[in-house]
Protein backbone atom coordinates (compact mmCIF):
# COMPACT_ATOMS: atom_id res chain seq x y z
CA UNK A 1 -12.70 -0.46 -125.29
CA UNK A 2 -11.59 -1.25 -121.81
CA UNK A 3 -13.32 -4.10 -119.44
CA UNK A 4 -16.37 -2.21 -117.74
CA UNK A 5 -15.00 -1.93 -113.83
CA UNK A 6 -17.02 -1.49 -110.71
CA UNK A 7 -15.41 0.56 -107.99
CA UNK A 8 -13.36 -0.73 -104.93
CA UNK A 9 -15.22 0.81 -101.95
CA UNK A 10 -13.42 -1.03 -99.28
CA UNK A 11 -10.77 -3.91 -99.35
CA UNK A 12 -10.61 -5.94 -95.76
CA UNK A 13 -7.55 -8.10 -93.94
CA UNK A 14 -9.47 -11.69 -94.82
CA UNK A 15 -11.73 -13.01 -96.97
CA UNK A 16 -15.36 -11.55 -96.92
CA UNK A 17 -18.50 -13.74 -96.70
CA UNK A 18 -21.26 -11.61 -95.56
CA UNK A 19 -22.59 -8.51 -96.09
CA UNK A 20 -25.37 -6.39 -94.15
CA UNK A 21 -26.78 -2.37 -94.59
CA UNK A 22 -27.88 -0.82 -91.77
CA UNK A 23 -29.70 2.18 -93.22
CA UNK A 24 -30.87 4.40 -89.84
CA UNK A 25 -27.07 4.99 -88.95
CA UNK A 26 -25.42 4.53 -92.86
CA UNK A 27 -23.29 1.70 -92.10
CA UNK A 28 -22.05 -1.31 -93.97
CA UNK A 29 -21.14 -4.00 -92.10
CA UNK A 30 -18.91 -6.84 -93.50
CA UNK A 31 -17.37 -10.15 -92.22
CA UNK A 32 -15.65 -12.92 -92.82
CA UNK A 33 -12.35 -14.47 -91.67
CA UNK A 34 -9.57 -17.33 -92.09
CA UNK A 35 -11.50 -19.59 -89.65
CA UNK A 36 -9.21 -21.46 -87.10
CA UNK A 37 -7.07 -22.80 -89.39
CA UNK A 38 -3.58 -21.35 -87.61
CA UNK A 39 -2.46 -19.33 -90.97
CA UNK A 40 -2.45 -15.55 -89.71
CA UNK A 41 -5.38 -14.75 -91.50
CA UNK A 42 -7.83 -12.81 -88.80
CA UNK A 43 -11.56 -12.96 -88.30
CA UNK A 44 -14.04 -10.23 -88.31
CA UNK A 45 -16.69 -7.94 -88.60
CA UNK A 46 -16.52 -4.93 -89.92
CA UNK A 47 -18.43 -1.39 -89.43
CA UNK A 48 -17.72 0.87 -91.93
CA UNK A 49 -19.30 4.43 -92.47
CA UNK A 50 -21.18 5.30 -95.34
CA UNK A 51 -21.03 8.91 -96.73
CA UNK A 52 -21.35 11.24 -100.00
CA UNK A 53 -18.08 12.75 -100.47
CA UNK A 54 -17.67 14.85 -103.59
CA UNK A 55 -20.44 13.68 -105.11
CA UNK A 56 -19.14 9.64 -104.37
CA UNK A 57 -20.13 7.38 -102.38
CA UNK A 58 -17.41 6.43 -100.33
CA UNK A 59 -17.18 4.31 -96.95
CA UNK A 60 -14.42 4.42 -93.88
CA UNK A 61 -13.71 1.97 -91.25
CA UNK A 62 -15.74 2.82 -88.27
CA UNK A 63 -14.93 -0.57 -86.22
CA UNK A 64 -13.44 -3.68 -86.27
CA UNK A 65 -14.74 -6.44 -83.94
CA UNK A 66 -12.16 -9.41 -83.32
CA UNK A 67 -14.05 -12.59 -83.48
CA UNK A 68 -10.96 -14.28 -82.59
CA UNK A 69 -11.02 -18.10 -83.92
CA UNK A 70 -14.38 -18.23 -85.38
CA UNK A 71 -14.96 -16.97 -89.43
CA UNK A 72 -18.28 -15.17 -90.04
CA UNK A 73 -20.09 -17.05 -93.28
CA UNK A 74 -23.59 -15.09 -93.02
CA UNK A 75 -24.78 -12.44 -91.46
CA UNK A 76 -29.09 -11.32 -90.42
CA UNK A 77 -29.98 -7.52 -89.38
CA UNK A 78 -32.89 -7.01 -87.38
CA UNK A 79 -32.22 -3.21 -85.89
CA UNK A 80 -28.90 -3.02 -84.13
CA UNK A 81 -28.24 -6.53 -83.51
CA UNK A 82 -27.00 -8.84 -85.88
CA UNK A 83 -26.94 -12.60 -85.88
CA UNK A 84 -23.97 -14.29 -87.43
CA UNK A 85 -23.37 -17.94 -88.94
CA UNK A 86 -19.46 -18.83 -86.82
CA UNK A 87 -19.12 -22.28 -88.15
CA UNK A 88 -21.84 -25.16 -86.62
CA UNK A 89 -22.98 -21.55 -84.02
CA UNK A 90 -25.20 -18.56 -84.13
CA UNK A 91 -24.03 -15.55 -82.82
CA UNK A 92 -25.73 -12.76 -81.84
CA UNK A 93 -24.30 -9.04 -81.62
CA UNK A 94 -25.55 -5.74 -80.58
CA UNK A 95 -23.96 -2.48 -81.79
CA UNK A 96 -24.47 1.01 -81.17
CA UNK A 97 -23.25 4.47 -82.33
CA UNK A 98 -23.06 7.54 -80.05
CA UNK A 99 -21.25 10.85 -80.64
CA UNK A 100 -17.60 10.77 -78.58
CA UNK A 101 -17.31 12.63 -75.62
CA UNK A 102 -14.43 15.20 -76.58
CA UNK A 103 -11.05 14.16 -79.39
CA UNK A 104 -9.47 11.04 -78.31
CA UNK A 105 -5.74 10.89 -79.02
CA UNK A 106 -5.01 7.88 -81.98
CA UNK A 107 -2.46 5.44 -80.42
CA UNK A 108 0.61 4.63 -82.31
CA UNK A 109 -0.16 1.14 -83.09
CA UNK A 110 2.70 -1.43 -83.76
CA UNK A 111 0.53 -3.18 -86.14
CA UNK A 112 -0.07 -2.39 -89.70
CA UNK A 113 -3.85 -3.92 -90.10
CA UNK A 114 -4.66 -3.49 -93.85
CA UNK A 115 -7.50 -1.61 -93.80
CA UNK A 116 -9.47 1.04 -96.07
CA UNK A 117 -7.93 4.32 -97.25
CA UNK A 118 -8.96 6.94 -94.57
CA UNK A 119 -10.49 10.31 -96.10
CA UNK A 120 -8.87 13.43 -95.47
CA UNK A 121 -9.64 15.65 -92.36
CA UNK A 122 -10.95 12.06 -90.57
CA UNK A 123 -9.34 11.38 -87.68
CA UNK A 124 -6.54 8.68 -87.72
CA UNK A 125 -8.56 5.48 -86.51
CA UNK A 126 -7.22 2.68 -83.71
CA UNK A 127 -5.40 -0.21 -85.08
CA UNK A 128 -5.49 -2.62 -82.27
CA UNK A 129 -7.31 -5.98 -82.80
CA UNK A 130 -10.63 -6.28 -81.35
CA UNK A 131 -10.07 -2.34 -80.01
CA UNK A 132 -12.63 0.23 -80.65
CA UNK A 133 -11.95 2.08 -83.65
CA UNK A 134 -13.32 5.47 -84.82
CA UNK A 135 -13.87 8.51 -86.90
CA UNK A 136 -13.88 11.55 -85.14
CA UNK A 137 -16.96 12.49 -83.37
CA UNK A 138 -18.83 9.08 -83.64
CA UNK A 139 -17.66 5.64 -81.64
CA UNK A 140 -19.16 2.36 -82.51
CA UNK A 141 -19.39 -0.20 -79.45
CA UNK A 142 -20.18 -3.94 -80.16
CA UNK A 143 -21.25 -6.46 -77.44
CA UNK A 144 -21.67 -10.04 -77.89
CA UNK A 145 -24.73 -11.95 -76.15
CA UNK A 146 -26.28 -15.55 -76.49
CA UNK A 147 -24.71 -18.14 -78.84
CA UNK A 148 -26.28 -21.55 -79.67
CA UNK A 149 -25.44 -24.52 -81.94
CA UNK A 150 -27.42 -24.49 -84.71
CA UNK A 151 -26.15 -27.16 -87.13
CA UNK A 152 -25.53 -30.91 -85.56
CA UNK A 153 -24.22 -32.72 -88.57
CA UNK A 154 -20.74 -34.57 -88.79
CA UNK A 155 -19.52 -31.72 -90.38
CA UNK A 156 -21.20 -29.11 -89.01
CA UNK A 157 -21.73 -25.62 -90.40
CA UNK A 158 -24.77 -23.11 -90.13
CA UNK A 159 -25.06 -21.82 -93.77
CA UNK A 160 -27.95 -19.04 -93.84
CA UNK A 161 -29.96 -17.46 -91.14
CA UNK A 162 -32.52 -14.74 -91.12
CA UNK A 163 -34.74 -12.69 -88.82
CA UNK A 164 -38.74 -12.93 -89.09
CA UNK A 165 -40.96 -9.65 -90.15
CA UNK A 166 -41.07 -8.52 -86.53
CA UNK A 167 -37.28 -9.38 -85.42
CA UNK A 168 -38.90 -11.98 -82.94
CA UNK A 169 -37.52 -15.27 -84.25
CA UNK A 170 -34.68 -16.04 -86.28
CA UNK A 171 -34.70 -19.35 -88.13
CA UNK A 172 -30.76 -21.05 -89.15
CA UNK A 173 -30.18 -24.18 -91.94
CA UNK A 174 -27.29 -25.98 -92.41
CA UNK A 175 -25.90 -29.13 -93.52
CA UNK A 176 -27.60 -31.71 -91.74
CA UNK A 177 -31.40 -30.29 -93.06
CA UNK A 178 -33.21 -29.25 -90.17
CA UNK A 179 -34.29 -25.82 -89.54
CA UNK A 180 -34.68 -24.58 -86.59
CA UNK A 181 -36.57 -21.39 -85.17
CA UNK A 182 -35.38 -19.95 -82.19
CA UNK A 183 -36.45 -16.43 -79.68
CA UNK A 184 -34.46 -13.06 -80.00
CA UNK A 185 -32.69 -12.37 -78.18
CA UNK A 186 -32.63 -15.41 -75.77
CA UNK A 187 -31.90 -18.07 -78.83
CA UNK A 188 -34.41 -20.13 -76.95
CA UNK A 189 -35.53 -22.80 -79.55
CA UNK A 190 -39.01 -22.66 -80.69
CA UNK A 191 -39.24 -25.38 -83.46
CA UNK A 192 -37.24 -27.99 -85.78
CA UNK A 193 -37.81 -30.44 -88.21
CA UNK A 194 -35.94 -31.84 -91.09
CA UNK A 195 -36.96 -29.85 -94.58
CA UNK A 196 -34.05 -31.53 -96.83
CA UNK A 197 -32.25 -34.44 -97.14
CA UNK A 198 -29.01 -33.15 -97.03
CA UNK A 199 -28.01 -29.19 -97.19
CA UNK A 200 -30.17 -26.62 -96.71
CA UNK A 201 -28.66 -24.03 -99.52
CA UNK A 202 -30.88 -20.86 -98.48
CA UNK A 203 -34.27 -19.88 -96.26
CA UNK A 204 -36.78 -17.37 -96.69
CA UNK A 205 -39.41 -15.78 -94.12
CA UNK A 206 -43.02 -14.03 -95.10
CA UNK A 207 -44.46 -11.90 -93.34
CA UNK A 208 -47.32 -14.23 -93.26
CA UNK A 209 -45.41 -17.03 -91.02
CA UNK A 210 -44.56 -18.95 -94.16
CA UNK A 211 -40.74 -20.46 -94.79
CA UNK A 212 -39.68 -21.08 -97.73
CA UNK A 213 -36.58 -23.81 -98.11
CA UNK A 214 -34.47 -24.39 -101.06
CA UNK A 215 -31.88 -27.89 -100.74
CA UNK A 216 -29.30 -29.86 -101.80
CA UNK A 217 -31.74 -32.66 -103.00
CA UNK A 218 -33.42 -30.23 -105.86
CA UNK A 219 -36.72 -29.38 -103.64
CA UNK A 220 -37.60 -26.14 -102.71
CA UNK A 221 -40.53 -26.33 -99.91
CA UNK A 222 -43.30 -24.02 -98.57
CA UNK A 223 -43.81 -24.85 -94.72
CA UNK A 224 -46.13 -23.53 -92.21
CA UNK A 225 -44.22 -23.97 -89.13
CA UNK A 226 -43.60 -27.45 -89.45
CA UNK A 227 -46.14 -28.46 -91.67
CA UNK A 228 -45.04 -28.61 -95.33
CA UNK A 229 -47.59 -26.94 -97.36
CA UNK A 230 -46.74 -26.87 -100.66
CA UNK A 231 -43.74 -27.58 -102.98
CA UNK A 232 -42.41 -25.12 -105.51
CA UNK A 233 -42.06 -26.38 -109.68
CA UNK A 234 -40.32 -23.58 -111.56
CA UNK A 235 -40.39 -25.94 -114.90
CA UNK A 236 -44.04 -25.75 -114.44
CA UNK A 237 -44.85 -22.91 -117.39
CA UNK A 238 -41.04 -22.97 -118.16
CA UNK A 239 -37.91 -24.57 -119.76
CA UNK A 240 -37.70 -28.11 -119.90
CA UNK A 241 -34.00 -30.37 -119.49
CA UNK A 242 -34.57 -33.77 -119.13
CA UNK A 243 -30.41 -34.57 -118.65
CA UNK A 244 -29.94 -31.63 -116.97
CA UNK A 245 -30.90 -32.06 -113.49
CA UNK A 246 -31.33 -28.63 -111.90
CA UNK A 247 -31.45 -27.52 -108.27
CA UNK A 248 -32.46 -23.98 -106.44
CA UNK A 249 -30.14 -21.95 -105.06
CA UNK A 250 -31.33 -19.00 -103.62
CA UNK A 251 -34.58 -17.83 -102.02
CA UNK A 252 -35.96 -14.15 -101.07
CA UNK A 253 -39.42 -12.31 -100.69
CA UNK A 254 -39.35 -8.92 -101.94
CA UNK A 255 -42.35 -6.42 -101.83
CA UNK A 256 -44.60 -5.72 -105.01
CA UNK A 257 -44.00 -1.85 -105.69
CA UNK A 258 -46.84 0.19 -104.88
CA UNK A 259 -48.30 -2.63 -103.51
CA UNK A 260 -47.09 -3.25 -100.04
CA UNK A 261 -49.62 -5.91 -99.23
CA UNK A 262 -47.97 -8.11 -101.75
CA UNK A 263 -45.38 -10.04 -102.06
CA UNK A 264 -43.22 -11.61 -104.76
CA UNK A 265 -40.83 -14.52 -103.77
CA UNK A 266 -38.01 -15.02 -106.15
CA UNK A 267 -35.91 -17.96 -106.55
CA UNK A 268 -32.67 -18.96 -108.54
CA UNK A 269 -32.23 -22.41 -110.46
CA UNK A 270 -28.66 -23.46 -111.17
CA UNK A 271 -27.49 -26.78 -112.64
CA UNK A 272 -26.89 -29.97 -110.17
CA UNK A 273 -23.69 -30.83 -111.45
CA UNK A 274 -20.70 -28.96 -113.84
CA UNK A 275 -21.20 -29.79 -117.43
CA UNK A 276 -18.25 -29.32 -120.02
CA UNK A 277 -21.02 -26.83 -121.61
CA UNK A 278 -23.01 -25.34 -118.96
CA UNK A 279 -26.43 -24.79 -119.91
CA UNK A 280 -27.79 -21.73 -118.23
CA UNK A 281 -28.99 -20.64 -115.19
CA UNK A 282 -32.47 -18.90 -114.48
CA UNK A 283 -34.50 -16.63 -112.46
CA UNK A 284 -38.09 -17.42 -111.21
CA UNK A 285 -40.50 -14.97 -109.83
CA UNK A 286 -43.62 -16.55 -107.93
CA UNK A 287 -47.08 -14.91 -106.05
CA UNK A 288 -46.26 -14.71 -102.76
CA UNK A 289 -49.59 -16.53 -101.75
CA UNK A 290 -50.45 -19.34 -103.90
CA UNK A 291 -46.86 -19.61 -104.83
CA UNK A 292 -47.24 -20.27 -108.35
CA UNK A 293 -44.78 -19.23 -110.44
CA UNK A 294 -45.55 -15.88 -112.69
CA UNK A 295 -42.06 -16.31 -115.19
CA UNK A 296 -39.04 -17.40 -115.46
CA UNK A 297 -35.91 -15.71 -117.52
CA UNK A 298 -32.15 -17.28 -118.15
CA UNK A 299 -29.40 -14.94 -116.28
CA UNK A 300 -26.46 -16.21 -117.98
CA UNK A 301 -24.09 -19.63 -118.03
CA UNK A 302 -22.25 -18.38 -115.10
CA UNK A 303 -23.45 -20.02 -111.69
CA UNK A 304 -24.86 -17.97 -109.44
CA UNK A 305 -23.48 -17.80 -105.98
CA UNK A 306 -25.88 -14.86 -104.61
CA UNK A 307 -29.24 -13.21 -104.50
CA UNK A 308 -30.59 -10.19 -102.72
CA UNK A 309 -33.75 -7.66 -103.41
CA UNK A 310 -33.96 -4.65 -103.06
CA UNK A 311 -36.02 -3.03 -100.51
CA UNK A 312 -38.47 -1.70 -102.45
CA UNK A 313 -38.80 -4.98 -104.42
CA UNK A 314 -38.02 -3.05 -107.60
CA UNK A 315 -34.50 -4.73 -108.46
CA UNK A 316 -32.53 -8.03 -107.65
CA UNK A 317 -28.58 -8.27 -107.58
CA UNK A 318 -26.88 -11.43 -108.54
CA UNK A 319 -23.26 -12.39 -107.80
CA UNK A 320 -21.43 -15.64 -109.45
CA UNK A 321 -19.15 -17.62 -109.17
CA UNK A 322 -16.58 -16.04 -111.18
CA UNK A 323 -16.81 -12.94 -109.56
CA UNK A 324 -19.14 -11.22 -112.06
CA UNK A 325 -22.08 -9.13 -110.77
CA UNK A 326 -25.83 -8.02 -112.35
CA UNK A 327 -28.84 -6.46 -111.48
CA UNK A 328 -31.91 -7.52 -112.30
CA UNK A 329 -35.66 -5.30 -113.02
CA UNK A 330 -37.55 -7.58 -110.70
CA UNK A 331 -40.73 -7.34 -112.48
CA UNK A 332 -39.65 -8.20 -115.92
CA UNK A 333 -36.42 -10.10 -114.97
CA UNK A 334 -34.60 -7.93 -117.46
CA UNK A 335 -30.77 -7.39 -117.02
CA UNK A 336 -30.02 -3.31 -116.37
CA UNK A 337 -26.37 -3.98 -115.33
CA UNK A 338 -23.83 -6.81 -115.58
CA UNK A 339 -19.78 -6.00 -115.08
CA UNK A 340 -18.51 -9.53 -115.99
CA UNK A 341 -15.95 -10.78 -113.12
CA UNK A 342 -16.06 -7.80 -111.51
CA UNK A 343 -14.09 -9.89 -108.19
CA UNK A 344 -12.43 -12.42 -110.38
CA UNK A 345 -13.21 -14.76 -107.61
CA UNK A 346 -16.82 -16.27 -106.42
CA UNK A 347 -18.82 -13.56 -105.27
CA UNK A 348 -19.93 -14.28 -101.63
CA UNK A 349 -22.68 -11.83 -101.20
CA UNK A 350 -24.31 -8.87 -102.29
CA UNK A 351 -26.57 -6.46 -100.68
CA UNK A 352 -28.52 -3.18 -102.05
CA UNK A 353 -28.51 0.18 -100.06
CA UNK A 354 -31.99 0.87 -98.47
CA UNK A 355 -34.11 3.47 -99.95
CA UNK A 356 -35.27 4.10 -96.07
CA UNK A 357 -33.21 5.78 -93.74
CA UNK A 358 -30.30 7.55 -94.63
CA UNK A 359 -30.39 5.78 -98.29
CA UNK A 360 -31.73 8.27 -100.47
CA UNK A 361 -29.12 11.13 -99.02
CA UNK A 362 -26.27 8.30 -99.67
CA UNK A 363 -27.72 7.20 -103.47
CA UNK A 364 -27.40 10.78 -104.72
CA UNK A 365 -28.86 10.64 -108.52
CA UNK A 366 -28.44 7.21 -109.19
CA UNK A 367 -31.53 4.34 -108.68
CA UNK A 368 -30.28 1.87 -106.67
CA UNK A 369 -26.20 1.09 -105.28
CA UNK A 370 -25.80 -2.73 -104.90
CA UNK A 371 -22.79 -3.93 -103.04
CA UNK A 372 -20.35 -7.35 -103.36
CA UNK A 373 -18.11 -8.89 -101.26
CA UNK A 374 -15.95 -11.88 -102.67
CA UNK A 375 -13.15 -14.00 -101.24
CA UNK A 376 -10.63 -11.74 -102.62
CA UNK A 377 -11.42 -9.33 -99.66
CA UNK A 378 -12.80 -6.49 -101.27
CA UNK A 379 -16.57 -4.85 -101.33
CA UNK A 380 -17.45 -3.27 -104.29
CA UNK A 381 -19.90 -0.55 -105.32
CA UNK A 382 -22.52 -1.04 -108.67
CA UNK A 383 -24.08 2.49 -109.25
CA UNK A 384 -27.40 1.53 -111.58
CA UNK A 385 -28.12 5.39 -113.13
CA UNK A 386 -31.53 6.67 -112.74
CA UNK A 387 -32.96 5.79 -115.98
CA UNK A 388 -34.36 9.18 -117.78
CA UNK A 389 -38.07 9.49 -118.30
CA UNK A 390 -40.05 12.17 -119.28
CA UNK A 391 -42.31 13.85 -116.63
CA UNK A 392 -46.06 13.83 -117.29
CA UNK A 393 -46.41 17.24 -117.32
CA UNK A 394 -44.12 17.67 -120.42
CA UNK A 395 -45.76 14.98 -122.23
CA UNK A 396 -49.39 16.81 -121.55
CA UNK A 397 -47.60 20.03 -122.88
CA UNK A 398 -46.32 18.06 -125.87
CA UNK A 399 -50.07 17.26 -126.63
CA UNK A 400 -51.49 20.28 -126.09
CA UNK A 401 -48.35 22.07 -128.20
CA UNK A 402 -49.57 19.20 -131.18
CA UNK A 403 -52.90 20.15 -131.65
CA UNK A 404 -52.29 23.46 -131.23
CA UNK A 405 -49.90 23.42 -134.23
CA UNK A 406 -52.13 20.78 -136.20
CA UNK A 407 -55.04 23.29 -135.98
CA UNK A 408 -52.94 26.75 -136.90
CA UNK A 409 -51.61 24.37 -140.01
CA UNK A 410 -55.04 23.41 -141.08
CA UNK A 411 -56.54 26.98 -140.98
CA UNK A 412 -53.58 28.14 -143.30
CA UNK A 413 -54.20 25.46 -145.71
CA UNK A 414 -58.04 25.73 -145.57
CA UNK A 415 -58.65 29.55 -145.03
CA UNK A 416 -61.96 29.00 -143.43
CA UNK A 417 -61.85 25.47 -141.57
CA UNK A 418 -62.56 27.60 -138.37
């Protein structure tokens, strides 16, 4: 029996970093880039187009915005405008889609930009770098506006940003520890103050106005603005290494289902340092208000690069190092799906389709899609199946069908039990 594969939805002209779903319009926006390194390799972002074709889910390039010298290594969606990590800089972007105003002719382009297989009966899409492209009858424009520094180390790099609960603040980490909140869409700054000693591997906003900070020097922190309130302990009610120093990776709130009020944050615990015999990494769900943590399961020996949660809050995806990607039940941390080095490469991010918007039209019958994007250029689809259940109604029927049957067999063995 073959190696279980996961599809290739879409395979770019660089490396991809960063991955974003808008779900109002169906897109799935990707970047990345060579940086400025002079090698040929281009930077971008891309739009593609998200639709059911056949019964699959497929996805076409809908445009390609040049970023010209400047990689994209993480991306934040709050609406239509998107704030991107370009090397020690935030960016932000606005996009919009609008029907085309009559069939523009394609231009025979010179160049021979790798780009995704077109479907048939689309119209052939623009070529030129930094040019609009499109599919017939829908345009995608992109327009830059404010960009700030974000990250004043000596090697400076911005690392993770994200948007608040009300797209009013963004806050950015990077390598010299400080975070820093700033206005949307002005970038004026609002706050910073050092939360690590060294690297700031991933940040997390509540709805609440808590931040949650995970570092290079093994702390993960709860702050209230500035104010630290709390620190998080995942070997609390968990496993124990005493030579195995172990640091967090990867932060994220995610809903409670059916409980909207609540909220879960979930963290990911990797080893320090590479061991001969790597000892295992884990996942740690916490309350979302006293922060305690509620368990903690292994996910494997490979490290883990990348976490995301589903909208919902009903399933996590995981990406490694070695390319392999898994989701995750988020309320039992049990493993539904795993494809084992799916990219081959270190899986850069992943990101689930929305059940909002156009999401449930796009999932068909399966439960959730997750999507990866690696170094090797290429985004990849995970279809999780809806697992089968039996409705209610049939169960009820079931019962009544049992007794039914329990009481015809007792009045033929005992003629006058009724």
């Amino acid at each position: 029996m073959g190696r279980r594969r996961a599809p290739e939805l879409y395979r770019a002209p660089f490396p991809l970093y960063a991955l974003q779903v808008d779900p109002s319009a169906g897109l799935l926006i990707a970047a990345g880039g060579g940086g400025a390194a002079k090698t040929g390799i281009k930077n971008g972002v891309h739009f593609l187009q998200l639709e059911q074709i056949n019964g699959r889910l497929s996805a076409s390039l809908l445009h390609s915005h040049d970023t010209e010298s400047r990689a994209t290594m993480n991306l934040a969606l709050a609406g239509n405008i998107l704030a991107a990590g370009q090397d020690a800089h935030c960016q932000l972007l606005r996009f919009q889609t609008h029907q085309q105003k009559g069939k523009n002719k394609a231009e025979k382009a010179g160049s021979k930009e790798q780009g995704p297989r077109q479907r048939k009966g689309v119209a052939p899409v623009e070529k030129k770098s930094g040019a609009e492209t499109h599919q017939e009858g829908v345009e995608l424009s992109v327009e830059n506006l404010q960009a700030v520094q974000t990250d004043f180390s000596p090697d400076p790099l911005q690392k993770v940003v994200c948007f608040n609960h009300d797209n009013t603040l963004l806050a950015t980490g990077g390598t010299d520890g400080y975070v820093r909140i700033w206005k949307v869409p002005s970038l004026e700054k609002v706050l910073e103050f050092r939360a690590h000693e060294g690297e700031i591997e991933d940040l997390a906003l509540g709805p609440d106005g808590k931040l949650v900070t995970v570092g290079w020097d093994l702390k993960a922190s709860v702050w209230q603005k500035d104010q630290l309130v709390t620190q998080l302990h995942w070997q609390e009610n968990g496993p124990t290494f005493s030579n195995t120093p172990y640091r967090y990776q990867a932060c994220r709130f995610g809903q409670v289902p059916d409980q909207p009020a609540r909220l879960r944050l979930f963290t990911v615990q990797i080893p320090h340092k590479r061991l001969r015999q790597p000892p295992p990494c884990y996942l740690t769900a916490w309350d979302g208000s006293t922060f305690l943590p509620l368990r903690t399961k292994p996910c494997g020996h490979e490290v883990i690069s990348c976490l995301s949660v589903s909208e919902s809050g009903t399933f996590l995806g995981l990406g490694t190092v070695t390319g392999s990607v898994a989701i995750y039940i988020a309320f039992s941390l049990q493993r539904l799906y795993y494809v084992r080095e799916a990219h081959g490469i270190v899986v850069t991010d992943v990101a689930f389709l929305p059940e909002k918007g156009r999401g449930p039209e796009l999932l068909g019958f399966h439960e959730t899609a997750l999507f990866s994007v690696a170094v090797d250029s290429r985004c990849q689809l995970h279809l999780l199946p809806s697992r089968r259940s039996v409705p209610v109604w049939l169960l009820l029927l079931l019962c009544v069908g049992l007794i039914v049957m329990t009481i015809l067999l007792l009045q033929s063995v005992f003629p006058g039990f009724l």
